[in-house]
C-alpha atoms as a PDB file:
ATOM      1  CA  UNK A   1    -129.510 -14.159  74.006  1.00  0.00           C
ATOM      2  CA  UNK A   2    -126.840 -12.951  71.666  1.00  0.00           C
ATOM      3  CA  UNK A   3    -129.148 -12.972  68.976  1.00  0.00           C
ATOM      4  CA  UNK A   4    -132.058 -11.215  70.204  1.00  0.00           C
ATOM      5  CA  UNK A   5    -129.039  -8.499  71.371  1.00  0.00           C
ATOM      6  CA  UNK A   6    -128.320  -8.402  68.024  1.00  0.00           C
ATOM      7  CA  UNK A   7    -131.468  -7.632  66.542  1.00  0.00           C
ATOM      8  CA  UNK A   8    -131.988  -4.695  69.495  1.00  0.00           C
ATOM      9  CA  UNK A   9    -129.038  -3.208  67.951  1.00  0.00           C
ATOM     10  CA  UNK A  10    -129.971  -4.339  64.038  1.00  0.00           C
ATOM     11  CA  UNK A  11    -133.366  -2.390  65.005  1.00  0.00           C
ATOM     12  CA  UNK A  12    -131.711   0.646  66.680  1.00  0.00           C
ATOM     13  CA  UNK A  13    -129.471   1.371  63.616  1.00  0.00           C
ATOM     14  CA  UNK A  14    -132.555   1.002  61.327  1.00  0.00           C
ATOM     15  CA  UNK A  15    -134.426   3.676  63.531  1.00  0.00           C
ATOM     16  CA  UNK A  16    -131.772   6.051  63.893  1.00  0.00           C
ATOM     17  CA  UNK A  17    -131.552   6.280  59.943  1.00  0.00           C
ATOM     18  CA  UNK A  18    -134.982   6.813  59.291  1.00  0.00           C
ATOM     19  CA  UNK A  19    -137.134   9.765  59.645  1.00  0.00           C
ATOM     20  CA  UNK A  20    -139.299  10.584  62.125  1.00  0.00           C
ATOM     21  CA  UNK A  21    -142.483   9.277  61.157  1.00  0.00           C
ATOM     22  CA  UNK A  22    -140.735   5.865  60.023  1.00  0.00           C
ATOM     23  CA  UNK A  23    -138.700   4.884  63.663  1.00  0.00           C
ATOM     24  CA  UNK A  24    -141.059   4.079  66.026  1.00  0.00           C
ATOM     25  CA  UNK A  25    -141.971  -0.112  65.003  1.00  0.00           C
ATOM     26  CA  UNK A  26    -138.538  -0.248  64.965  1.00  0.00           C
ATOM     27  CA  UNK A  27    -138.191   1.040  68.475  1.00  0.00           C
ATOM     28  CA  UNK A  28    -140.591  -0.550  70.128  1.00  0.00           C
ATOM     29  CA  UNK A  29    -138.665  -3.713  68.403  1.00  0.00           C
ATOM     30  CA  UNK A  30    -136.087  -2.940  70.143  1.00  0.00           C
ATOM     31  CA  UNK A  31    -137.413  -2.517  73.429  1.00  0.00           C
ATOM     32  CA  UNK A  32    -139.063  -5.720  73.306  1.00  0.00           C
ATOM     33  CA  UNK A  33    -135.945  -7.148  72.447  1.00  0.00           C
ATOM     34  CA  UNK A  34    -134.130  -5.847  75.698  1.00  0.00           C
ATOM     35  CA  UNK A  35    -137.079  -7.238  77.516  1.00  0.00           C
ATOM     36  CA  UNK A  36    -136.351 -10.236  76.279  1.00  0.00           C
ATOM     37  CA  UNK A  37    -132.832 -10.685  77.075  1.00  0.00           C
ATOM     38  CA  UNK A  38    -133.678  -9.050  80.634  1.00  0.00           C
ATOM     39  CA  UNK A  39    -136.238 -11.759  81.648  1.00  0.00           C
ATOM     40  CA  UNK A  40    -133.290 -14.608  80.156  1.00  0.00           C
ATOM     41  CA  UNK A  41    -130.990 -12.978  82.269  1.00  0.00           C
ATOM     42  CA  UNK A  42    -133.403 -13.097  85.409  1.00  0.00           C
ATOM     43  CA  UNK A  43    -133.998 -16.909  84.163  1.00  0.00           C
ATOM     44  CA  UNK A  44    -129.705 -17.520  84.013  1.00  0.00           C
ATOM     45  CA  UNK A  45    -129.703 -16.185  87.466  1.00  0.00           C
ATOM     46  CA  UNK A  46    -132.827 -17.864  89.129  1.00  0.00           C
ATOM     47  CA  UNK A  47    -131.277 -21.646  87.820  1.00  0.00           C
ATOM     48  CA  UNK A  48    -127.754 -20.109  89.419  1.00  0.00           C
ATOM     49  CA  UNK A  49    -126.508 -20.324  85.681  1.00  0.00           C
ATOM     50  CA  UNK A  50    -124.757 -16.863  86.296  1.00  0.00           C
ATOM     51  CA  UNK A  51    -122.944 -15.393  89.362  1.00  0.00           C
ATOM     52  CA  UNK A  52    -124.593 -12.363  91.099  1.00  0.00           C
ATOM     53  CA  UNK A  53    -122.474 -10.024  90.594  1.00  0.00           C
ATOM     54  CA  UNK A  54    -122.327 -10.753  86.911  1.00  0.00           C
ATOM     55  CA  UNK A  55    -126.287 -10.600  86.937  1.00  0.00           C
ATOM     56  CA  UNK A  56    -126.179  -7.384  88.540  1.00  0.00           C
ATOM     57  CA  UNK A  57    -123.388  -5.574  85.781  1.00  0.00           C
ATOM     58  CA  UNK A  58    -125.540  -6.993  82.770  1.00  0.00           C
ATOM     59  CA  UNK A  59    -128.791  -5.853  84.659  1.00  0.00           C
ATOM     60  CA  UNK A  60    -127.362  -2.532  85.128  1.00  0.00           C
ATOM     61  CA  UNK A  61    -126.696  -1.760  81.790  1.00  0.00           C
ATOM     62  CA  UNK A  62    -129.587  -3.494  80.502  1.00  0.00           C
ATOM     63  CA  UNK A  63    -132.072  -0.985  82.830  1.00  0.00           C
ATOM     64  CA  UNK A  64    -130.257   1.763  81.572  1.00  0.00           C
ATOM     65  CA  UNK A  65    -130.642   0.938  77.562  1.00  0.00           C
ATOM     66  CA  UNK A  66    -134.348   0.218  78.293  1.00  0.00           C
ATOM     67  CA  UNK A  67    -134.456   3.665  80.116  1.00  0.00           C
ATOM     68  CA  UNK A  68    -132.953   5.032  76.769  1.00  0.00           C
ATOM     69  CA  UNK A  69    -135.242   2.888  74.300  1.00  0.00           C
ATOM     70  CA  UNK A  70    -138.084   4.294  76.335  1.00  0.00           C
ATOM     71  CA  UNK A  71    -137.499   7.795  76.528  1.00  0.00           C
ATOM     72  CA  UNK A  72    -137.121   7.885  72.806  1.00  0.00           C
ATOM     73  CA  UNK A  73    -140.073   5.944  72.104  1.00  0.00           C
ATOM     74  CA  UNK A  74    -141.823   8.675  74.295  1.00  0.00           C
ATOM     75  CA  UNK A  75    -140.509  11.660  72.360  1.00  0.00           C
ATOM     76  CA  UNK A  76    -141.664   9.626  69.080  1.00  0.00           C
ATOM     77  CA  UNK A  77    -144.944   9.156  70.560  1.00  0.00           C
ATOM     78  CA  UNK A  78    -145.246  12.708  71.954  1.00  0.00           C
ATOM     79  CA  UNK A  79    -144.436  14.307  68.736  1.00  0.00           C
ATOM     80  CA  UNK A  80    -146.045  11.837  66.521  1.00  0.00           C
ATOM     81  CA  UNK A  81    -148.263  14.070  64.224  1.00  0.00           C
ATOM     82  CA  UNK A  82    -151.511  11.589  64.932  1.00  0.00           C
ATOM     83  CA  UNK A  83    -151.603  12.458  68.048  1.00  0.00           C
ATOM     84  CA  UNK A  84    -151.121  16.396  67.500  1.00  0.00           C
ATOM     85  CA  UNK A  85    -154.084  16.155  65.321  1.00  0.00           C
ATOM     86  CA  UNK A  86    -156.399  14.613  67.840  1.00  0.00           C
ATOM     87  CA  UNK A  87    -155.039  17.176  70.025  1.00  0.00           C
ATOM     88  CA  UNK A  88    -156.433  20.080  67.765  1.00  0.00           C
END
Protein backbone atom coordinates (compact mmCIF):
# COMPACT_ATOMS: atom_id res chain seq x y z
CA UNK A 1 0.00 0.00 0.00
CA UNK A 2 2.85 2.35 0.68
CA UNK A 3 4.04 1.90 -2.63
CA UNK A 4 1.16 2.37 -4.76
CA UNK A 5 0.79 5.78 -2.28
CA UNK A 6 3.90 6.56 -3.48
CA UNK A 7 3.47 6.39 -7.02
CA UNK A 8 -0.10 8.56 -6.54
CA UNK A 9 2.13 11.15 -5.28
CA UNK A 10 5.31 10.30 -7.85
CA UNK A 11 2.36 10.83 -10.56
CA UNK A 12 0.85 14.00 -9.00
CA UNK A 13 4.24 15.84 -8.95
CA UNK A 14 4.84 14.75 -12.60
CA UNK A 15 1.36 16.31 -13.57
CA UNK A 16 1.60 19.38 -11.74
CA UNK A 17 4.94 20.19 -13.70
CA UNK A 18 3.75 19.60 -16.97
CA UNK A 19 1.61 21.56 -19.21
CA UNK A 20 -1.71 21.26 -19.86
CA UNK A 21 -1.99 19.08 -22.68
CA UNK A 22 0.75 16.66 -21.08
CA UNK A 23 -1.08 15.96 -17.27
CA UNK A 24 -3.92 14.09 -17.77
CA UNK A 25 -2.27 10.01 -18.12
CA UNK A 26 -0.61 11.06 -15.30
CA UNK A 27 -3.77 11.91 -13.45
CA UNK A 28 -5.80 9.40 -14.18
CA UNK A 29 -2.55 7.34 -12.81
CA UNK A 30 -3.04 8.71 -9.95
CA UNK A 31 -6.53 8.21 -9.39
CA UNK A 32 -6.27 4.69 -10.09
CA UNK A 33 -3.69 4.53 -7.67
CA UNK A 34 -5.96 5.93 -4.76
CA UNK A 35 -8.44 3.39 -5.90
CA UNK A 36 -6.20 1.01 -5.28
CA UNK A 37 -5.11 1.69 -1.88
CA UNK A 38 -8.96 2.45 -1.06
CA UNK A 39 -10.21 -1.08 -2.01
CA UNK A 40 -6.77 -2.52 0.26
CA UNK A 41 -7.95 -0.50 2.89
CA UNK A 42 -11.67 -1.85 2.60
CA UNK A 43 -9.80 -5.44 2.31
CA UNK A 44 -7.51 -4.52 5.89
CA UNK A 45 -10.79 -3.74 7.41
CA UNK A 46 -13.14 -6.58 6.11
CA UNK A 47 -10.24 -9.40 7.54
CA UNK A 48 -10.39 -6.98 10.92
CA UNK A 49 -6.62 -6.26 10.02
CA UNK A 50 -7.33 -2.52 10.99
CA UNK A 51 -9.49 -0.94 13.77
CA UNK A 52 -12.58 1.08 12.66
CA UNK A 53 -11.85 4.05 13.60
CA UNK A 54 -8.49 3.91 11.93
CA UNK A 55 -10.38 2.70 8.67
CA UNK A 56 -12.60 5.51 8.89
CA UNK A 57 -9.52 8.52 9.30
CA UNK A 58 -7.58 6.86 6.27
CA UNK A 59 -11.00 6.56 4.35
CA UNK A 60 -11.69 10.08 5.02
CA UNK A 61 -8.81 11.47 3.63
CA UNK A 62 -8.56 9.04 0.97
CA UNK A 63 -12.39 10.22 -0.40
CA UNK A 64 -11.29 13.56 -0.19
CA UNK A 65 -7.87 13.19 -2.44
CA UNK A 66 -9.98 11.16 -4.93
CA UNK A 67 -12.56 14.09 -4.83
CA UNK A 68 -9.45 16.32 -5.67
CA UNK A 69 -7.82 13.87 -8.37
CA UNK A 70 -11.25 13.94 -9.94
CA UNK A 71 -12.15 17.37 -10.14
CA UNK A 72 -8.88 18.08 -11.82
CA UNK A 73 -9.09 15.35 -14.17
CA UNK A 74 -12.53 17.01 -15.06
CA UNK A 75 -11.16 20.49 -15.68
CA UNK A 76 -8.36 18.64 -17.90
CA UNK A 77 -10.98 16.89 -19.70
CA UNK A 78 -13.31 19.90 -20.01
CA UNK A 79 -10.70 22.09 -21.41
CA UNK A 80 -8.88 19.54 -23.34
CA UNK A 81 -8.62 21.17 -26.87
CA UNK A 82 -10.00 17.65 -28.60
CA UNK A 83 -12.90 18.02 -27.22
CA UNK A 84 -13.36 21.92 -28.00
CA UNK A 85 -12.83 20.97 -31.52
CA UNK A 86 -15.57 18.42 -31.74
CA UNK A 87 -17.51 20.98 -30.05
CA UNK A 88 -17.10 23.50 -33.04
Amino acid sequence: MDTLFIHAIEAVATASFLPREAKQPYVHVAIRKVDTVKLLLLMLWETKSLEEKQYIALSLQLDEAGRQLGGWNGQLTKNSPAIRREEK
